[in-house]
N, C-alpha and C. Protein backbone atom coordinates (compact mmCIF):
# COMPACT_ATOMS: atom_id res chain seq x y z
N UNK A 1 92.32 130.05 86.64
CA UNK A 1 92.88 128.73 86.43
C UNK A 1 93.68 128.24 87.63
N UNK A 2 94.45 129.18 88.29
CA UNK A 2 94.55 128.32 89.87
C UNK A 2 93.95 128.36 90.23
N UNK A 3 92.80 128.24 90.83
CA UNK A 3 91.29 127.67 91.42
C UNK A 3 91.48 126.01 91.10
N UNK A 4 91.72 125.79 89.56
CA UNK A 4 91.72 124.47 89.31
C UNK A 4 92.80 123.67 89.67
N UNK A 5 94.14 124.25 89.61
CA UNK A 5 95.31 123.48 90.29
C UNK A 5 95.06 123.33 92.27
N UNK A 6 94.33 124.16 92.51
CA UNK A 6 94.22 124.52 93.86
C UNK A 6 93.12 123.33 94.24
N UNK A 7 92.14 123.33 93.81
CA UNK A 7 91.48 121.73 93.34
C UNK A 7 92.13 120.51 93.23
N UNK A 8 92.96 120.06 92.28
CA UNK A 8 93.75 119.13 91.66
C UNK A 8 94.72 118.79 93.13
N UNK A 9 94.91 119.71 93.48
CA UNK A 9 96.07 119.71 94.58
C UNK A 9 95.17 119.25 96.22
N UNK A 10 94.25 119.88 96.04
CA UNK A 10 93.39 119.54 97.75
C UNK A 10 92.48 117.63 97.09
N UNK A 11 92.53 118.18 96.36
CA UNK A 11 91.80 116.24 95.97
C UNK A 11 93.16 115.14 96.29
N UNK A 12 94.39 115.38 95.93
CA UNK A 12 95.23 114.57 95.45
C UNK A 12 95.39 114.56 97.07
N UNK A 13 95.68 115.35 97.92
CA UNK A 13 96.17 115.23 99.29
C UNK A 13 94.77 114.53 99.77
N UNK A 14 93.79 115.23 99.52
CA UNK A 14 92.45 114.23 100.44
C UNK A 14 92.84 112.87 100.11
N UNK A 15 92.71 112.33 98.71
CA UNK A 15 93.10 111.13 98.29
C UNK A 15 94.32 110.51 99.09
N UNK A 16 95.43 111.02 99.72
CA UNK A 16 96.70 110.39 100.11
C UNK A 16 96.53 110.15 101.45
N UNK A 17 95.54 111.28 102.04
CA UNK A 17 94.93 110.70 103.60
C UNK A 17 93.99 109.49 103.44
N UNK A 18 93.10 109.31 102.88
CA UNK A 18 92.05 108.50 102.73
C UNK A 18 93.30 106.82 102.68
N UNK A 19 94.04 107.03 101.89
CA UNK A 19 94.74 105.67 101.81
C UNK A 19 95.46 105.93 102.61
N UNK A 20 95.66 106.58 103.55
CA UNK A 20 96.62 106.20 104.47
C UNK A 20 95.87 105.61 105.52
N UNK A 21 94.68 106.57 105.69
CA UNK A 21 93.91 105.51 106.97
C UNK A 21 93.49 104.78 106.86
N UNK A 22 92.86 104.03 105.02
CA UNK A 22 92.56 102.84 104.97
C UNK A 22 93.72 102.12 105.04
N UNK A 23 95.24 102.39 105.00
CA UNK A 23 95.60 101.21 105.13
C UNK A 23 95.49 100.83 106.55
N UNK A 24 95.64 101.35 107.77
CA UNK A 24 95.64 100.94 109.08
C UNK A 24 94.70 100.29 109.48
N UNK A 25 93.29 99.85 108.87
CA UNK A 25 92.28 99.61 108.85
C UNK A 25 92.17 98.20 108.81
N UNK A 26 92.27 97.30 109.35
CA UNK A 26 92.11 95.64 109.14
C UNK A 26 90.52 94.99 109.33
N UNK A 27 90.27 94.01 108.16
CA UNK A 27 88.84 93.54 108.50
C UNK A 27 88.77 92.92 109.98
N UNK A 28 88.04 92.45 110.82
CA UNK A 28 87.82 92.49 112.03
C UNK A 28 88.11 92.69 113.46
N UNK A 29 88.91 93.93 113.29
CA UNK A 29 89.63 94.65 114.04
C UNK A 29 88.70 95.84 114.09
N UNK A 30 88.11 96.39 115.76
CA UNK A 30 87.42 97.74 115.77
C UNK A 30 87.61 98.08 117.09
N UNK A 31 88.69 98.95 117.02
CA UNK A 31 89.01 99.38 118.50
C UNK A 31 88.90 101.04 118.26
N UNK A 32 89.11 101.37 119.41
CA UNK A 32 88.49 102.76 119.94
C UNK A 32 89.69 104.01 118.85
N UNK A 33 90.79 102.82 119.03
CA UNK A 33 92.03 103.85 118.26
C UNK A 33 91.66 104.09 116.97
N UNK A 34 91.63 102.73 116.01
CA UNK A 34 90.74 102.45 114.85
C UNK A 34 89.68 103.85 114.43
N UNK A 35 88.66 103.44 115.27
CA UNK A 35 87.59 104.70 114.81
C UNK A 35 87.83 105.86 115.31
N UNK A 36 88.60 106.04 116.16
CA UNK A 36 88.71 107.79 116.60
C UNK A 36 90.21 108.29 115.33
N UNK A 37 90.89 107.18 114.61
CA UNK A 37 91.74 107.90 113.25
C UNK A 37 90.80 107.66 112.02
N UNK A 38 89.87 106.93 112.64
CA UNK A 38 88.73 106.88 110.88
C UNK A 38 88.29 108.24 110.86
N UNK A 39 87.52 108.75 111.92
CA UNK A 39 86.68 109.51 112.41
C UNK A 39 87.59 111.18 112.12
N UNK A 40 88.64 111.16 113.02
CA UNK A 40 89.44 111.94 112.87
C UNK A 40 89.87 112.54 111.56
N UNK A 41 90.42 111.64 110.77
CA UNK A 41 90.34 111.87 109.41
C UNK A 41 89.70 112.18 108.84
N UNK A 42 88.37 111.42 108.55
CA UNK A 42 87.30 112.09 107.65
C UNK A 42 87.04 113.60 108.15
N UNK A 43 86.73 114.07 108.93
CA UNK A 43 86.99 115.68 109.87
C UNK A 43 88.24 116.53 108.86
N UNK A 44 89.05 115.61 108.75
CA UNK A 44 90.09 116.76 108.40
C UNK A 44 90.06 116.95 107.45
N UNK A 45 89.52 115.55 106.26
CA UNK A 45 89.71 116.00 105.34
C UNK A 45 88.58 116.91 104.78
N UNK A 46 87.39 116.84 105.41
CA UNK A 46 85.85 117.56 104.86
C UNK A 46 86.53 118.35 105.66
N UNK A 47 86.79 119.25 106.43
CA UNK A 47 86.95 120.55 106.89
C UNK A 47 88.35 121.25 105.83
N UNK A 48 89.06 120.94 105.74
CA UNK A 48 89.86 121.19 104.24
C UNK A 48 89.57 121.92 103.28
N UNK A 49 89.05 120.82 102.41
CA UNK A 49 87.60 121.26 101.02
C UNK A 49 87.00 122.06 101.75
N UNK A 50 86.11 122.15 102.92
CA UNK A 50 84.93 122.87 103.27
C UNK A 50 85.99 124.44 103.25
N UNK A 51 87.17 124.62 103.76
CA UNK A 51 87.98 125.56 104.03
C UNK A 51 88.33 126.20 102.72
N UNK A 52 89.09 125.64 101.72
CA UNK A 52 89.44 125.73 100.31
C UNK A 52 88.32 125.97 99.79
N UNK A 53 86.99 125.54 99.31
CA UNK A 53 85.91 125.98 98.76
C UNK A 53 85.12 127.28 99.21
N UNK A 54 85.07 127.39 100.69
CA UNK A 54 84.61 128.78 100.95
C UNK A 54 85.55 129.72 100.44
N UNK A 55 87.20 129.96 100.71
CA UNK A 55 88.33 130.82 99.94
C UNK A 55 88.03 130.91 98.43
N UNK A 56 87.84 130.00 97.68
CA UNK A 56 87.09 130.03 96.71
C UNK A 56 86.02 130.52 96.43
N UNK A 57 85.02 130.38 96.47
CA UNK A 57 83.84 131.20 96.78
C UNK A 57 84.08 132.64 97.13
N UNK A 58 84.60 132.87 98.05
CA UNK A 58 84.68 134.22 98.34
C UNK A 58 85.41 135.23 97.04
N UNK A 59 86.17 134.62 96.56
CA UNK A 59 86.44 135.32 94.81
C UNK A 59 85.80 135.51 93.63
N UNK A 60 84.63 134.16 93.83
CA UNK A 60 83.60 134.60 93.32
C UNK A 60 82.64 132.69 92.55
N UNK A 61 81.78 132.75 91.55
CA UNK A 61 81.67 131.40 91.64
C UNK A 61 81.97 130.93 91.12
N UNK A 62 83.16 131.21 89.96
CA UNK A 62 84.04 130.51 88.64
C UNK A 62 84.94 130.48 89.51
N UNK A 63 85.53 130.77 90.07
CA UNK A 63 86.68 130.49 91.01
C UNK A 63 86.38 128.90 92.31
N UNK A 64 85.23 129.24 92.65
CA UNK A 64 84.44 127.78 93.38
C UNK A 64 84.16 126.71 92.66
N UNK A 65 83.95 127.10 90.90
CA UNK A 65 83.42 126.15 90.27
C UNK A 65 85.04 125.49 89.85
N UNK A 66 85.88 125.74 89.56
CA UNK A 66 87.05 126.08 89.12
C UNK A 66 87.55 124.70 90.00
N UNK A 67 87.66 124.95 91.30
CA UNK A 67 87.89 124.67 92.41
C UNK A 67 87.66 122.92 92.58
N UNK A 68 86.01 123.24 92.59
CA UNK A 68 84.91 122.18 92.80
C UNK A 68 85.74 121.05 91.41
N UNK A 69 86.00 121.43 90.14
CA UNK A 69 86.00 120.69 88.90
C UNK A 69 87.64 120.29 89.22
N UNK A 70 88.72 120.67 90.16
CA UNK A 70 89.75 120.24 89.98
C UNK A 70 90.01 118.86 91.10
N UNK A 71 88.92 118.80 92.45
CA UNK A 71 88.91 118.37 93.40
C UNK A 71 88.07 116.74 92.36
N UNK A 72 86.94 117.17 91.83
CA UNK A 72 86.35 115.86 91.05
C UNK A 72 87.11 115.38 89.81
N UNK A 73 87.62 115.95 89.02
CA UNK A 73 89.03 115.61 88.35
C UNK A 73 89.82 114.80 89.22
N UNK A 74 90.49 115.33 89.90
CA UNK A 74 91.38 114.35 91.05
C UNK A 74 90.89 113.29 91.75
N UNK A 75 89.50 113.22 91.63
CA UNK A 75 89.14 111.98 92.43
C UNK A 75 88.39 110.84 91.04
N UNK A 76 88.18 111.36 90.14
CA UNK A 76 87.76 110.39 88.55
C UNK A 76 89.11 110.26 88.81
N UNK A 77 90.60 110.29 88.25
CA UNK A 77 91.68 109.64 87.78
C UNK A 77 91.76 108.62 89.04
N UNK A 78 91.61 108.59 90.22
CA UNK A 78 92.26 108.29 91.37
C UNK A 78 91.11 107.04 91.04
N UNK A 79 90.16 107.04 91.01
CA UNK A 79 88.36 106.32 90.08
C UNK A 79 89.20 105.11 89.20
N UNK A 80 89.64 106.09 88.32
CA UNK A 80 90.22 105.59 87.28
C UNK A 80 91.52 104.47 86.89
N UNK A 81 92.37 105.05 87.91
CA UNK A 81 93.82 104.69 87.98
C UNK A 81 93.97 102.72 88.86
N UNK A 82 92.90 103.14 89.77
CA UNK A 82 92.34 102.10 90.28
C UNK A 82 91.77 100.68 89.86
N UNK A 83 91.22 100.96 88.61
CA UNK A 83 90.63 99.92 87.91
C UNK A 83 91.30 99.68 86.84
C-alpha cells in the first residue's frame, strides 16, 4: 500500500510542475526560453515516474501496479477537480 501513496504523491508533484510551466506559457509568445522550460520540464517530469516506476517494479508487479493506480488516481481527481 505505499506503492500507492508513493503514486498519489509522484502524480500530485507531476501535476504542480505541469501548472507551473503552464502558467509561464502565454498564447503568442515562443521564445527559445519558453520551449527549452516546456521541454525541460516535460524531461523531468517523465524521467521521475520513469524513475519511481522502475523502483517499483523492481519489488515486484503489485508494487508497479500499486504505483501505476496511485499516479492515475492523482491525475482523474486533478481531471476531475478541474471541471
Amino acid at each position: 500500500m505505499i506503492w500507492l501513496g508513493v503514486g498519489l504523491l509522484a502524480g500530485l508533484v507531476n501535476l504542480q510542475v505541469l501548472a507551473k510551466t503552464l502558467a509561464i506559457v502565454h498564447p503568442g509568445v515562443l521564445s527559445k526560453l519558453i520551449v527549452s522550460v516546456v521541454i525541460g520540464s516535460f524531461i523531468l517530469r517523465m524521467g521521475t515516474l520513469t524513475v519511481i516506476l522502475w523502483l517499483a517494479l523492481r519489488q515486484g508487479v503489485v508494487p508497479l501496479l500499486f504505483t501505476f493506480a496511485g499516479f492515475w488516481l492523482s491525475r482523474w481527481y486533478f481531471i476531475k477537480k478541474g471541471t
